[in-house]
Protein backbone atom coordinates (compact mmCIF):
# COMPACT_ATOMS: atom_id res chain seq x y z
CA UNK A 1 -3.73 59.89 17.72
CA UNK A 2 -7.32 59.40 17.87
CA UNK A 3 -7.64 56.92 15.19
CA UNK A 4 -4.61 54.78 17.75
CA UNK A 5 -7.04 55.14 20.54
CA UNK A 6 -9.69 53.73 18.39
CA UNK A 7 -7.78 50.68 17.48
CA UNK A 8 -6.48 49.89 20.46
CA UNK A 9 -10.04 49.66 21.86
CA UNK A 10 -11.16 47.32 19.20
CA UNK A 11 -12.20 43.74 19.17
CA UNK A 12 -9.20 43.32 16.56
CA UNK A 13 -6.96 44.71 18.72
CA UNK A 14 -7.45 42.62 21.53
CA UNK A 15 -7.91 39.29 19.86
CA UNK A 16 -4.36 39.85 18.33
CA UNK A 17 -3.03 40.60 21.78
CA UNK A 18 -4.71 37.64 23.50
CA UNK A 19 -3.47 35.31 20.35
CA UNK A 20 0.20 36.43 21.35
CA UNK A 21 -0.13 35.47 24.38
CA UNK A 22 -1.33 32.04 23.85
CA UNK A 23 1.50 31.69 21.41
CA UNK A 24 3.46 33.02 23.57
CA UNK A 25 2.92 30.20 26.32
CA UNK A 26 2.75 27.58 23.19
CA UNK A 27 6.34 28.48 22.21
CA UNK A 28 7.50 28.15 25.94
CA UNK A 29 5.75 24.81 26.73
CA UNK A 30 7.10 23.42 22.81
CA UNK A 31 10.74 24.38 24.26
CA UNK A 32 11.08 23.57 27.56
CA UNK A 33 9.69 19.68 26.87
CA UNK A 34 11.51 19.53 23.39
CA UNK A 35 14.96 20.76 25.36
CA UNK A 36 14.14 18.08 28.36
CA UNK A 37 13.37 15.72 25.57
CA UNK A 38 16.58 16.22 23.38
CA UNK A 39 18.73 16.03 26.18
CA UNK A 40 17.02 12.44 27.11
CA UNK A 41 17.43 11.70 23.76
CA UNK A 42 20.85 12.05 23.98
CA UNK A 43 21.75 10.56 26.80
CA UNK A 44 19.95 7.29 25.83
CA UNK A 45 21.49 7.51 22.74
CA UNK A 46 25.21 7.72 24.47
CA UNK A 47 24.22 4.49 26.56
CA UNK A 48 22.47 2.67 23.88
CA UNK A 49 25.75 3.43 21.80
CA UNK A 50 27.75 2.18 24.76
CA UNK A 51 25.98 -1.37 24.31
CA UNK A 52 26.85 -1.10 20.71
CA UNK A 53 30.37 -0.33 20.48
CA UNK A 54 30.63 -2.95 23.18
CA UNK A 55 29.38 -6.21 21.73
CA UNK A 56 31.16 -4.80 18.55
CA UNK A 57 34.38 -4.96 20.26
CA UNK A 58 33.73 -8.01 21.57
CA UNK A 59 32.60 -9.78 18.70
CA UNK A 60 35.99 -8.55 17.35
CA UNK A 61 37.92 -10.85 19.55
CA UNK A 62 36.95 -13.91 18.03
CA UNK A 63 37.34 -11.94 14.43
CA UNK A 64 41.18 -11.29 15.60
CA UNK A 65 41.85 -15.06 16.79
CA UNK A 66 40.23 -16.58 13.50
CA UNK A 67 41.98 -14.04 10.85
CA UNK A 68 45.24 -14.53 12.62
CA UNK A 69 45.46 -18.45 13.20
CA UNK A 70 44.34 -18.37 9.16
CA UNK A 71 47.29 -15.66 8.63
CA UNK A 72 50.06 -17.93 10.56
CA UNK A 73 48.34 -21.22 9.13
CA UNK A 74 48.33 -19.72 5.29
CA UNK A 75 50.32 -16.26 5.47
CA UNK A 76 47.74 -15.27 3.37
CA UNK A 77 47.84 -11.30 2.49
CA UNK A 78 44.09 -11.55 2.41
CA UNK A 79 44.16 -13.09 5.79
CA UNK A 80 46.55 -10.33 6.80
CA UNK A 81 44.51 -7.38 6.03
CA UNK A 82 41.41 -8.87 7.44
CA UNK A 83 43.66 -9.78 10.73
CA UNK A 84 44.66 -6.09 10.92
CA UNK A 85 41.13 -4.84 10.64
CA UNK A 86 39.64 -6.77 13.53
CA UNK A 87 42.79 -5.69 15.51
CA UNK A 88 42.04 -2.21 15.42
CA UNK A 89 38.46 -2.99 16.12
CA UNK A 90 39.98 -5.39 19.50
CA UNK A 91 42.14 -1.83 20.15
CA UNK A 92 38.82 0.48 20.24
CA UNK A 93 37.43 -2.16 22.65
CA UNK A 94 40.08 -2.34 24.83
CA UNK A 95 40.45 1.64 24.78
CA UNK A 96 36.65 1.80 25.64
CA UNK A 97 37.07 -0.34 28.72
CA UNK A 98 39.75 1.27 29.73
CA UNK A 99 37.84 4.62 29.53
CA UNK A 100 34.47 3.96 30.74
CA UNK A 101 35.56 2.11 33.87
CA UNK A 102 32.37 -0.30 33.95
CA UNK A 103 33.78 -2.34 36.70
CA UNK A 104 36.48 -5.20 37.75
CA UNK A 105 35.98 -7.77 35.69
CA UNK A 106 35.47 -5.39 32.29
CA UNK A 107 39.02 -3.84 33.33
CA UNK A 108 40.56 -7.86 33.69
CA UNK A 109 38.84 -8.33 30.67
CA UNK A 110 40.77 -5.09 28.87
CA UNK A 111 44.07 -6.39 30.37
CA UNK A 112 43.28 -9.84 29.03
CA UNK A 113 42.74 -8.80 25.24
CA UNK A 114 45.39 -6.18 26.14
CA UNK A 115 47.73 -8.96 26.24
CA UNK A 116 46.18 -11.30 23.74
CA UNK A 117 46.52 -7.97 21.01
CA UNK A 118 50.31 -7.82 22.35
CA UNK A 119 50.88 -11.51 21.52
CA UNK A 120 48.90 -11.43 18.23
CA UNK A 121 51.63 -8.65 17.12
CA UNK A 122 54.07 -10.15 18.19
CA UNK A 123 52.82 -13.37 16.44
CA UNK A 124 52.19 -11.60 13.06
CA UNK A 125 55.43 -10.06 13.21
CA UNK A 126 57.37 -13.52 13.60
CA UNK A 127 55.44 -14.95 10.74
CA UNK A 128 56.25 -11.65 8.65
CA UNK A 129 60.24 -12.78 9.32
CA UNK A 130 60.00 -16.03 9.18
CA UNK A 131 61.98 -17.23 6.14
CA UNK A 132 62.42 -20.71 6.11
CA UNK A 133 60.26 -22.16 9.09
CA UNK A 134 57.09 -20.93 10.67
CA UNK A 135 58.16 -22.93 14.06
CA UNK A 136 58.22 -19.99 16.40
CA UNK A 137 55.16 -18.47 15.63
CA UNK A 138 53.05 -21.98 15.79
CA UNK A 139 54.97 -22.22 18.80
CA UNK A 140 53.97 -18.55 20.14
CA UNK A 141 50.48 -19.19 18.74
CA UNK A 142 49.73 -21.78 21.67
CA UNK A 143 50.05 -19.40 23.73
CA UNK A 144 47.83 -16.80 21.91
CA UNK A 145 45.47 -19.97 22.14
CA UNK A 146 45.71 -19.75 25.72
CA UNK A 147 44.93 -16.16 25.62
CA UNK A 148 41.71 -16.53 23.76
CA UNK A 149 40.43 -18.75 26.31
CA UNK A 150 41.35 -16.81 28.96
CA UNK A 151 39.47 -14.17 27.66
CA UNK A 152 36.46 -16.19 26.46
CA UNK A 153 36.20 -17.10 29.92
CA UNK A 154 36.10 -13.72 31.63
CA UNK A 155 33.51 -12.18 28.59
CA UNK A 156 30.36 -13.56 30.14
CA UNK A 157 31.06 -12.05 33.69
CA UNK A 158 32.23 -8.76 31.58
CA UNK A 159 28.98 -9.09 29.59
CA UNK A 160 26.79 -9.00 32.91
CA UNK A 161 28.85 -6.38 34.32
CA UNK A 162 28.01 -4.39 31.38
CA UNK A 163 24.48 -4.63 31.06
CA UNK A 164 24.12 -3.85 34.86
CA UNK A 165 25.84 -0.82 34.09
CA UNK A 166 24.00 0.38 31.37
CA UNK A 167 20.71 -0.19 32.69
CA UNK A 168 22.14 1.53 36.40
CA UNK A 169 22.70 4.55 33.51
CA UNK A 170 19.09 3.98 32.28
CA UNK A 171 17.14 4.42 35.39
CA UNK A 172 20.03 7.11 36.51
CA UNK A 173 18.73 8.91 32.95
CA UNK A 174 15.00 8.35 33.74
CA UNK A 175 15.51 9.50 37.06
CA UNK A 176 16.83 12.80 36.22
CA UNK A 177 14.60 13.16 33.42
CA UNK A 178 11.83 12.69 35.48
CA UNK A 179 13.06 15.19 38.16
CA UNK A 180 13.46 17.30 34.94
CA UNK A 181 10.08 16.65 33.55
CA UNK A 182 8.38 17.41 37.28
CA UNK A 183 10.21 20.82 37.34
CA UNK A 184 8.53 21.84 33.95
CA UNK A 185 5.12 20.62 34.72
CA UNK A 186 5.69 22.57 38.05
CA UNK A 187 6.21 25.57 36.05
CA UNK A 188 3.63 24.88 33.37
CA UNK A 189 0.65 24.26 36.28
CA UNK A 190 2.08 28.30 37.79
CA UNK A 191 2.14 29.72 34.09
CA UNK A 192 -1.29 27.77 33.24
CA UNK A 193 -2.72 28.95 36.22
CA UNK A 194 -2.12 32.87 35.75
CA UNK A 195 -2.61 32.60 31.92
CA UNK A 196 -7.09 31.24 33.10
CA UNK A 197 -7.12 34.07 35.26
CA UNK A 198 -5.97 36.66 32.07
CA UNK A 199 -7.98 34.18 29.76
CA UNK A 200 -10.72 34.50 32.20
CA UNK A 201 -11.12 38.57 32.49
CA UNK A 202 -10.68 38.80 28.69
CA UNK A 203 -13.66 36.58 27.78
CA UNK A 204 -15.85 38.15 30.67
CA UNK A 205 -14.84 41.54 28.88
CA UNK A 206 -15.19 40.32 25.47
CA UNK A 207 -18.65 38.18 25.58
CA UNK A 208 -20.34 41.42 27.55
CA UNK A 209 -21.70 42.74 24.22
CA UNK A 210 -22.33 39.22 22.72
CA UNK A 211 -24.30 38.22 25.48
CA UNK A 212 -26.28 41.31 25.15
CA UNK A 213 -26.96 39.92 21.84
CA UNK A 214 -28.09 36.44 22.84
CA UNK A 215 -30.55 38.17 24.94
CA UNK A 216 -32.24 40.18 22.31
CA UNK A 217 -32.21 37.43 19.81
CA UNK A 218 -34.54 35.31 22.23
CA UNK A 219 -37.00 38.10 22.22
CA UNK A 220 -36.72 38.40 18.36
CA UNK A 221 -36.70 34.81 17.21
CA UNK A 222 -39.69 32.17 16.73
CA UNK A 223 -40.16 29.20 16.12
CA UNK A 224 -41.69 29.92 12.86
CA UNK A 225 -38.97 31.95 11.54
CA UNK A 226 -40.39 35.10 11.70
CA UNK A 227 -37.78 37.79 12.24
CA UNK A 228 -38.10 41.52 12.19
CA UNK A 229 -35.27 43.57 11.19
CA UNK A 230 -33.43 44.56 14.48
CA UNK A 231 -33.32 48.33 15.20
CA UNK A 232 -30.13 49.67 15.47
CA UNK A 233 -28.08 52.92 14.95
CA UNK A 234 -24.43 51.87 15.58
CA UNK A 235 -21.98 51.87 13.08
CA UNK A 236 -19.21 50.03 15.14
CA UNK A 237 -18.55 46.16 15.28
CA UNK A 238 -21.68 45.03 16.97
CA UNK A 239 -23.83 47.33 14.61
CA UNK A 240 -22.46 45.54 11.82
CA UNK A 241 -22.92 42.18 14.27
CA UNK A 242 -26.62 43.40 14.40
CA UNK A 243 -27.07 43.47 10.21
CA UNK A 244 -25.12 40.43 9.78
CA UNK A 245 -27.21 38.39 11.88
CA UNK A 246 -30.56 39.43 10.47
CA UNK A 247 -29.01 37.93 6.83
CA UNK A 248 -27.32 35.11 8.28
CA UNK A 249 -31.21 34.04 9.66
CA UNK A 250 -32.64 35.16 6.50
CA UNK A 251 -30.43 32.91 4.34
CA UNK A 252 -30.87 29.86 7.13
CA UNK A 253 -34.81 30.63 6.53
CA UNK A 254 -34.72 30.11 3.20
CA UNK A 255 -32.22 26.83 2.85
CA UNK A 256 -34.40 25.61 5.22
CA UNK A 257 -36.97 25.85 3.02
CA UNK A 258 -35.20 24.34 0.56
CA UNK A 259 -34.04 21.51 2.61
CA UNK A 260 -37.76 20.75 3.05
CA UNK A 261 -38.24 20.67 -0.37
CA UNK A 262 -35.20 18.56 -1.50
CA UNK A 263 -36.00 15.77 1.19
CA UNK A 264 -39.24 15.74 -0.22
CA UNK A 265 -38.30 14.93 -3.36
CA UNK A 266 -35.15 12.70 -2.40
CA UNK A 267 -37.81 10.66 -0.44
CA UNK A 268 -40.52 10.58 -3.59
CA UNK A 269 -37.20 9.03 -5.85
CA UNK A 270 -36.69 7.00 -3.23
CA UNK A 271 -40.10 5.29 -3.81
CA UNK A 272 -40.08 5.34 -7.31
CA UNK A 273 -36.39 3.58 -7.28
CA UNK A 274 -38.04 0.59 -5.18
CA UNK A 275 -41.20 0.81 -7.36
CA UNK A 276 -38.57 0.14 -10.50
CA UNK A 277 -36.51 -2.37 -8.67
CA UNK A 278 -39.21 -4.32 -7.67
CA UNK A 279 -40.52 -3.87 -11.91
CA UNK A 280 -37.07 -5.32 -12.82
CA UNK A 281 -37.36 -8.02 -10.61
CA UNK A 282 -41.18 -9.23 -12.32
CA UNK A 283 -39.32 -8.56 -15.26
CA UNK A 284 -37.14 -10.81 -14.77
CA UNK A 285 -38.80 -13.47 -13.02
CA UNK A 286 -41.34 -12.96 -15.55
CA UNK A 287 -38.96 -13.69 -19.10
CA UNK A 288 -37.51 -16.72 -17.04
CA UNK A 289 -41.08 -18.43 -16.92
CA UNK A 290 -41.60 -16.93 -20.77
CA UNK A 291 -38.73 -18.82 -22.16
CA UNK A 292 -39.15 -21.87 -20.03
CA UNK A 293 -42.12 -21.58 -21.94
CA UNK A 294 -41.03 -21.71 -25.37
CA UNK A 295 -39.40 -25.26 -25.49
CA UNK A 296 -39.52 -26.51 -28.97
CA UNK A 297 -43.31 -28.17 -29.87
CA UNK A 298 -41.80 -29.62 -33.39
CA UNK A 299 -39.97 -32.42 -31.41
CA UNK A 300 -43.46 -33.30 -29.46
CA UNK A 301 -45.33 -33.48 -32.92
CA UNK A 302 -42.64 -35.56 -34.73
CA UNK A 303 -42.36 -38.05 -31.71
CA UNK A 304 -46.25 -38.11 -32.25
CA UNK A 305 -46.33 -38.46 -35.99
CA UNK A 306 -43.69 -41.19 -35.51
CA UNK A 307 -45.75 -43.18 -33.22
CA UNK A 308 -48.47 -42.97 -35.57
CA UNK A 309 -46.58 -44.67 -38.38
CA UNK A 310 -45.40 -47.39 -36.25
CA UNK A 311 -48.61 -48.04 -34.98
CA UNK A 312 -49.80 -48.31 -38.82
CA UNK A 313 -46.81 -50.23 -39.88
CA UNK A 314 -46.08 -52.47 -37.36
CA UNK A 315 -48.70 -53.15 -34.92
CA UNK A 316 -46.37 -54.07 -32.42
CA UNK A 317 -44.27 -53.67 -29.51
CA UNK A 318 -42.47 -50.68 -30.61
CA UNK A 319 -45.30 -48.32 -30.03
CA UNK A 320 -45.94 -49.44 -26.51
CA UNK A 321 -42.24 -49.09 -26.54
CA UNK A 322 -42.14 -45.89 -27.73
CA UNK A 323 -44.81 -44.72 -25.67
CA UNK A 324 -43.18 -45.53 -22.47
CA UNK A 325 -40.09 -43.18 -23.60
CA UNK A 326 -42.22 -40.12 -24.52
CA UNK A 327 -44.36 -40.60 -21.51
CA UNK A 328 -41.03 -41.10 -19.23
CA UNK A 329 -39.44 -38.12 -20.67
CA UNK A 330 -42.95 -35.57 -20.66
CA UNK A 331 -42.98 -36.56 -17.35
CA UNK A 332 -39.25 -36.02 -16.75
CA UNK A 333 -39.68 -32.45 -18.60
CA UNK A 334 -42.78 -31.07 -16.69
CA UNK A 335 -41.96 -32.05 -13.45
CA UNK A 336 -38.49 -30.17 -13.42
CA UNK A 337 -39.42 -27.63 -15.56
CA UNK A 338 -39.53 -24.97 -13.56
CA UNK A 339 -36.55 -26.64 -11.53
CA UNK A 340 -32.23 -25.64 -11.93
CA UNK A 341 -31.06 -29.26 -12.21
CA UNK A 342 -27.89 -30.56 -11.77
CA UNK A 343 -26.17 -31.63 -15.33
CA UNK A 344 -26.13 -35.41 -14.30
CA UNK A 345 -30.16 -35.14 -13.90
CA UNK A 346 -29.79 -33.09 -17.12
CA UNK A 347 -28.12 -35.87 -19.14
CA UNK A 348 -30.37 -38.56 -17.61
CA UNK A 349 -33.49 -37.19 -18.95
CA UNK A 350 -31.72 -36.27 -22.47
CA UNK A 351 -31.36 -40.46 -22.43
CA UNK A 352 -34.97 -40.65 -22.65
CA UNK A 353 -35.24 -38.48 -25.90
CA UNK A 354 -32.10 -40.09 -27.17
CA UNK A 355 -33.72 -43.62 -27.08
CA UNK A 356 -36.74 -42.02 -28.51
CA UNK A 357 -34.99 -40.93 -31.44
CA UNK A 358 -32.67 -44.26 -31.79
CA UNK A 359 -36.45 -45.55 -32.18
CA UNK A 360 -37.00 -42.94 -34.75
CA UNK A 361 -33.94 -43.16 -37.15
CA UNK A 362 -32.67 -46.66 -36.08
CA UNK A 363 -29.00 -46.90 -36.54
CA UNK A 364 -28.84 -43.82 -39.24
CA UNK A 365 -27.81 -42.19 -36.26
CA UNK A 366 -24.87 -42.61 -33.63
CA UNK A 367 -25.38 -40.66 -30.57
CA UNK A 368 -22.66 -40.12 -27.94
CA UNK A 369 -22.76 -38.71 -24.53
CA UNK A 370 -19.31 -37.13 -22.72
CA UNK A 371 -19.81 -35.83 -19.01
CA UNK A 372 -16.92 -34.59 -17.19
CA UNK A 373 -17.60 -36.21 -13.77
CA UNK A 374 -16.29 -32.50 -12.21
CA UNK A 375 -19.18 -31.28 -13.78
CA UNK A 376 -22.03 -33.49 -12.52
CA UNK A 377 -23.18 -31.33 -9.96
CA UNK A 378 -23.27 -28.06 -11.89
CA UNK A 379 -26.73 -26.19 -11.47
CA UNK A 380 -28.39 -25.23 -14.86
CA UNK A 381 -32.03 -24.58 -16.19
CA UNK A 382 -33.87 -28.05 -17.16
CA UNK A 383 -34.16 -28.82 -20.59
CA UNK A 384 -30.88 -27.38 -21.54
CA UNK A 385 -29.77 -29.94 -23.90
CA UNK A 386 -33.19 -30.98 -25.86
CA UNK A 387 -33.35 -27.65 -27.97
CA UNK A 388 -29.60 -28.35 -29.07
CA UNK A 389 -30.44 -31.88 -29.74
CA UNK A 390 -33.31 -30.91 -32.16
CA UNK A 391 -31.33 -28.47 -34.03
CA UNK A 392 -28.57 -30.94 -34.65
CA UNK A 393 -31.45 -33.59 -35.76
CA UNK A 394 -33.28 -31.86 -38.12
CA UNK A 395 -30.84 -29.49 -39.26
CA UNK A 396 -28.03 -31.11 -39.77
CA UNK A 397 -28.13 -35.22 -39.60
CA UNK A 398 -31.79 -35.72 -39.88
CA UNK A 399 -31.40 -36.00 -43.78
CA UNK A 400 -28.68 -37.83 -44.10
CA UNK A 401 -28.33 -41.89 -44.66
CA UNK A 402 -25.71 -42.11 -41.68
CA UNK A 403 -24.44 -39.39 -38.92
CA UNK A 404 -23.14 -38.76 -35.77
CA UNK A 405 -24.32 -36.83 -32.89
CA UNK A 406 -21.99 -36.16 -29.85
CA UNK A 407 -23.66 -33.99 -26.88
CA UNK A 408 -20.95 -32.88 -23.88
CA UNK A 409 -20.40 -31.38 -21.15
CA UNK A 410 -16.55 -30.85 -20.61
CA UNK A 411 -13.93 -28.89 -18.11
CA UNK A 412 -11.79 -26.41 -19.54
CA UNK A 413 -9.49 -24.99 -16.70
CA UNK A 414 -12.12 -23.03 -14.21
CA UNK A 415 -14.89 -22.77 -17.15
CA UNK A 416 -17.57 -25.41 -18.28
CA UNK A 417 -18.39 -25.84 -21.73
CA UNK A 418 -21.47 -27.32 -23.01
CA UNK A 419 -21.60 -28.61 -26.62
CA UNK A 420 -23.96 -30.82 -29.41
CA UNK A 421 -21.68 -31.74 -32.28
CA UNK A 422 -23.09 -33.16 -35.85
CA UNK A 423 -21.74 -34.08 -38.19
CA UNK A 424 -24.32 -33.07 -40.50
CA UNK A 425 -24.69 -30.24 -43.39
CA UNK A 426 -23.05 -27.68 -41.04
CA UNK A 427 -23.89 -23.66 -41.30
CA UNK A 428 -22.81 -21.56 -44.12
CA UNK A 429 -21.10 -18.10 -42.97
CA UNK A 430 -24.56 -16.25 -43.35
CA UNK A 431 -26.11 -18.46 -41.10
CA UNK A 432 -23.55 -17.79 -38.91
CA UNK A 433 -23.13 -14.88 -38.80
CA UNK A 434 -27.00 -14.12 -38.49
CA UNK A 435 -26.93 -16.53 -35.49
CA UNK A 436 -24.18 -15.08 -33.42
CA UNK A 437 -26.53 -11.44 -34.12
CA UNK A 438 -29.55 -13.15 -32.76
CA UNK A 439 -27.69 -14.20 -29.67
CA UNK A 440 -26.11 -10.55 -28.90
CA UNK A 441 -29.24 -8.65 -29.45
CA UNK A 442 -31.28 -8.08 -25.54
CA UNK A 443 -34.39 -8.72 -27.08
CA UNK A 444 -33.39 -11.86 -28.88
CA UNK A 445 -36.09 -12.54 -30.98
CA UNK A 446 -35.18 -15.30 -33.15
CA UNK A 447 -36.03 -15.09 -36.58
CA UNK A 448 -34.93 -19.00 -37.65
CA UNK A 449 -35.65 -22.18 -36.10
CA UNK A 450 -31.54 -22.33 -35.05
CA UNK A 451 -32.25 -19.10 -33.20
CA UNK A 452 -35.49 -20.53 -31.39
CA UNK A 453 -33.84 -23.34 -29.73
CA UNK A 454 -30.53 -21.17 -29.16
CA UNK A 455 -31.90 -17.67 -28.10
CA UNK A 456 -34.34 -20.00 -25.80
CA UNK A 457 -31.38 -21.76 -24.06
CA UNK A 458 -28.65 -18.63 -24.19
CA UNK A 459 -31.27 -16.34 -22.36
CA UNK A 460 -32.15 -19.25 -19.63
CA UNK A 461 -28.67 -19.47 -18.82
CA UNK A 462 -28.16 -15.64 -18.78
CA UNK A 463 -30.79 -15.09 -16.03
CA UNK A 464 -29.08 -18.13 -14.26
CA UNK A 465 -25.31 -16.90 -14.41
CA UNK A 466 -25.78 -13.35 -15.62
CA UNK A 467 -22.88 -11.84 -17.54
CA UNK A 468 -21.12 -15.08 -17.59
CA UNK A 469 -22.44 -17.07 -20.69
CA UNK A 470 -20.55 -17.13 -23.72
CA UNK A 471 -22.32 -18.82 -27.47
CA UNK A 472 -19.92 -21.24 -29.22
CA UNK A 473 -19.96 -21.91 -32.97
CA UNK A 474 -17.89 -23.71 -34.92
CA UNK A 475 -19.32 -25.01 -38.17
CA UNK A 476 -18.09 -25.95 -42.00
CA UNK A 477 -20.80 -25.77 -44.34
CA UNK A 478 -21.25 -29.80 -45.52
CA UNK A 479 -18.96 -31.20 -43.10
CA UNK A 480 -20.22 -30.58 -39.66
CA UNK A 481 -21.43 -28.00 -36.39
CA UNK A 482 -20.45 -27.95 -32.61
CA UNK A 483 -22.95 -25.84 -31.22
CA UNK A 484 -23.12 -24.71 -27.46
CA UNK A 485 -22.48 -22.42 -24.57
CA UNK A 486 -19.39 -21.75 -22.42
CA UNK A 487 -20.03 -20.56 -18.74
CA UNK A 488 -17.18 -18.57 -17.20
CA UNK A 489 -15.91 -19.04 -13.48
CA UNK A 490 -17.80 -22.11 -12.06
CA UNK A 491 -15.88 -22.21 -8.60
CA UNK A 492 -16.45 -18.75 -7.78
CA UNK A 493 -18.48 -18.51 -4.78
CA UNK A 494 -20.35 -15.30 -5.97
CA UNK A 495 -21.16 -17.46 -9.36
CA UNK A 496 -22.09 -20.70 -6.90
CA UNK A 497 -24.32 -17.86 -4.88
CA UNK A 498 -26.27 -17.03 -8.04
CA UNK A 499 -26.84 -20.28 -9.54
CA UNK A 500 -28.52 -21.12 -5.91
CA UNK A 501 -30.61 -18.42 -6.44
């Protein structure tokens, strides 16, 4: 008996009570505005079902006239059936207006199809007898016509009728629900009221002890964490209240602590993150200016060494000549060289070395140029084209009595492909296959004078449209080399974005 006592007394005990309660007045609130709410419910749903039989049953009038004047035009059995399903649809109509009493002119309009449906049957019934002549029911089906008017010309006032009805119904329903609704909330504000007052006297009796507690930990807490164990010799819920506390600062003490120490850290990443962004960024900015650096000095010396002969061979015009062309395309070079060009200004300075060469190999050599006029305002890296140029020169037609050289730049569906085709001594697999390495490798450090020119250009156009540059090869050893790069995507705005940058 004493161990009852005990738990009736307790915290437990009177939480669990106080929790009934509450669900107590949940339940009753959830019920009485679910009931209200179900009965609204239904009522709206007996109007709104009203509405529907009713422009149903209208609807079937015109059903009814069409089957039948198709049955007594035809005698189709089709016709038939179909007339005898939109007559029993006409006979729920007319039994609904006869039964819901909307008004006058809905009750002359159930008379009217009342007698319409009589002369229908009566009409279907003739042609169903007829054996030899369908006179009479043509005859009877004037009059059926006449009907169908009639009744076509009472619907609209029936239709108004109706829908003043149903919404007189709809703000009769609201009404009562309302009056409904105020009687609940009438009752809820009473209830509500006498459940603060109990809610009231239980939390005055149940925060008495806690707020004892608040009071002694203000005289036990600091600022700097500092917390004596709190004396205390009761074994009951706010002894144990009393222990727990002292752990729960204890633990808050040290994650504090360790808080401290992780936002330190977090911010010290934080810094070194920005310190290796901004790394990666000279990095970058630095290997663009590196290989914009390493254009190809053999063409420079063999345009010199060219010049030289002429001048010792021919004394003439051509060196002034050729003169002009290098100086027109050194100057061409170094003043965009740190520049992104547009391919149109890229082919226009590739004329100068073009001519240069003409001067060089005379007409051993047929060059041909192919821009796509799409791609004349495509950004790339100055001196794109050169370094392909040379390769095709001196590695594949250079040596050879008569070649071709064809340099484009071409539109293949949303991707631009850049190309120098020879058709010189071509690659053999190995070199191939040793070039397409070169180009995969980060580093790519060339170890041939293909991979200078190449690795030179590929890397140029990977800091320009990262992840979106693509080598192409095609070669057969003695018979010829297309040589180039493919870039991916050229109308998407993020690629547009990066090529500004």
């Amino acid at each position: 008996m004493k161990d009852k006592v005990l738990f009736f007394h307790s915290s437990r005990c009177k939480l669990v009570l106080f929790s009934i309660c509450l669900l107590a007045y949940g339940v009753m609130v959830a019920v009485l505005f679910a009931s209200n709410g179900r009965r609204v419910a239904e009522d709206v749903g007996v109007i709104t079902s009203l509405r529907e039989d009713y422009y149903g049953g209208y609807f079937s009038i015109a059903r009814t006239h069409t089957n039948l004047k198709n049955y007594v035009g035809y005698k189709n059995e089709d016709y038939f059936q179909l007339y005898k399903e939109s007559s029993e649809e006409l006979t729920k109509f007319i039994t609904l207006l006869q039964n819901v009493q909307i008004g006058p002119q809905s009750n002359n309009l159930g008379r009217l199809c009342q007698c319409y449906l009589d002369e229908a049957e009566y009409i279907a019934k003739l042609k169903e007898q007829a054996k030899a002549s369908d006179s009479a029911a043509l005859e009877r089906m004037e009059k059926a016509d006449h009907l169908y008017s009639l009744v076509l010309t009472f619907a609209p006032y029936s239709i108004n009728e109706t829908e003043e009805y149903i919404s007189a119904q709809i703000v009769l329903q609201n009404e009562v629900a309302s009056e409904k609704q105020r009687h609940i909330l009438i009752l809820l504000a009473v209830v509500t009221v006498l459940l603060i007052g109990i809610v009231t006297l239980f939390v005055n009796y149940f925060l008495e002890p806690l707020e004892r507690l608040t009071k002694l930990v203000r005289e036990i807490s600091t600022e700097s964490w500092n917390i004596s164990e709190a004396p205390t010799s009761r074994r009951d819920e706010m002894g144990l209240l009393y222990q727990t506390f002292y752990q729960m600062m204890n633990k808050n003490r040290m994650q504090y602590d360790e808080l401290k120490k992780k936002q330190h850290l977090e911010i010290q990443l934080q810094k070194e993150r920005e310190k290796t962004i901004q790394a990666e960024a000279m990095i970058a900015k630095t290997k663009l200016k590196v290989f914009q650096s390493q254009i190809n000095s053999h063409f420079l010396f063999n345009t010199l060494n060219m010049i030289s002969r002429l001048a010792y061979l021919e004394h003439a015009p051509q060196v002034q000549n050729a003169s002009n062309l290098l100086a027109r395309f050194l100057r061409a070079v170094l003043s965009q060289f740190n520049r992104i060009v547009t391919l149109e200004e890229e082919f226009e300075m590739t004329e100068n070395y073009i001519e240069i060469q003409k001067l060089r190999f005379q007409d051993r050599i047929i060059f041909e140029e192919n821009l796509d006029p799409d791609l004349a305002d495509l950004k790339i890296p100055s001196v794109i084209l050169q370094p392909l140029l040379e390769n095709a020169i001196v590695h594949g037609v250079g040596s050879k009595s008569k070649g071709f050289v064809c340099y484009s730049a071409v539109l293949e569906g949303e991707d631009a492909l850049l190309t120098v085709y020879d058709d010189g001594n071509g690659l053999s697999r190995e070199q191939q296959k040793s070039l397409i390495e070169q180009l995969s490798e980060e580093d790519r450090d060339p170890k041939g004078d293909h991979g200078i020119g190449l690795s030179n250009v590929y890397s140029r156009l990977q800091l320009l449209y990262p992840g979106r540059v693509e080598p192409v090869l095609e070669s057969c050893e003695g018979e010829f080399a297309r040589i180039g790069f493919k870039i991916f995507d050229i109308y998407q705005e993020s690629v547009l974005k990066e090529a500004v940058k």
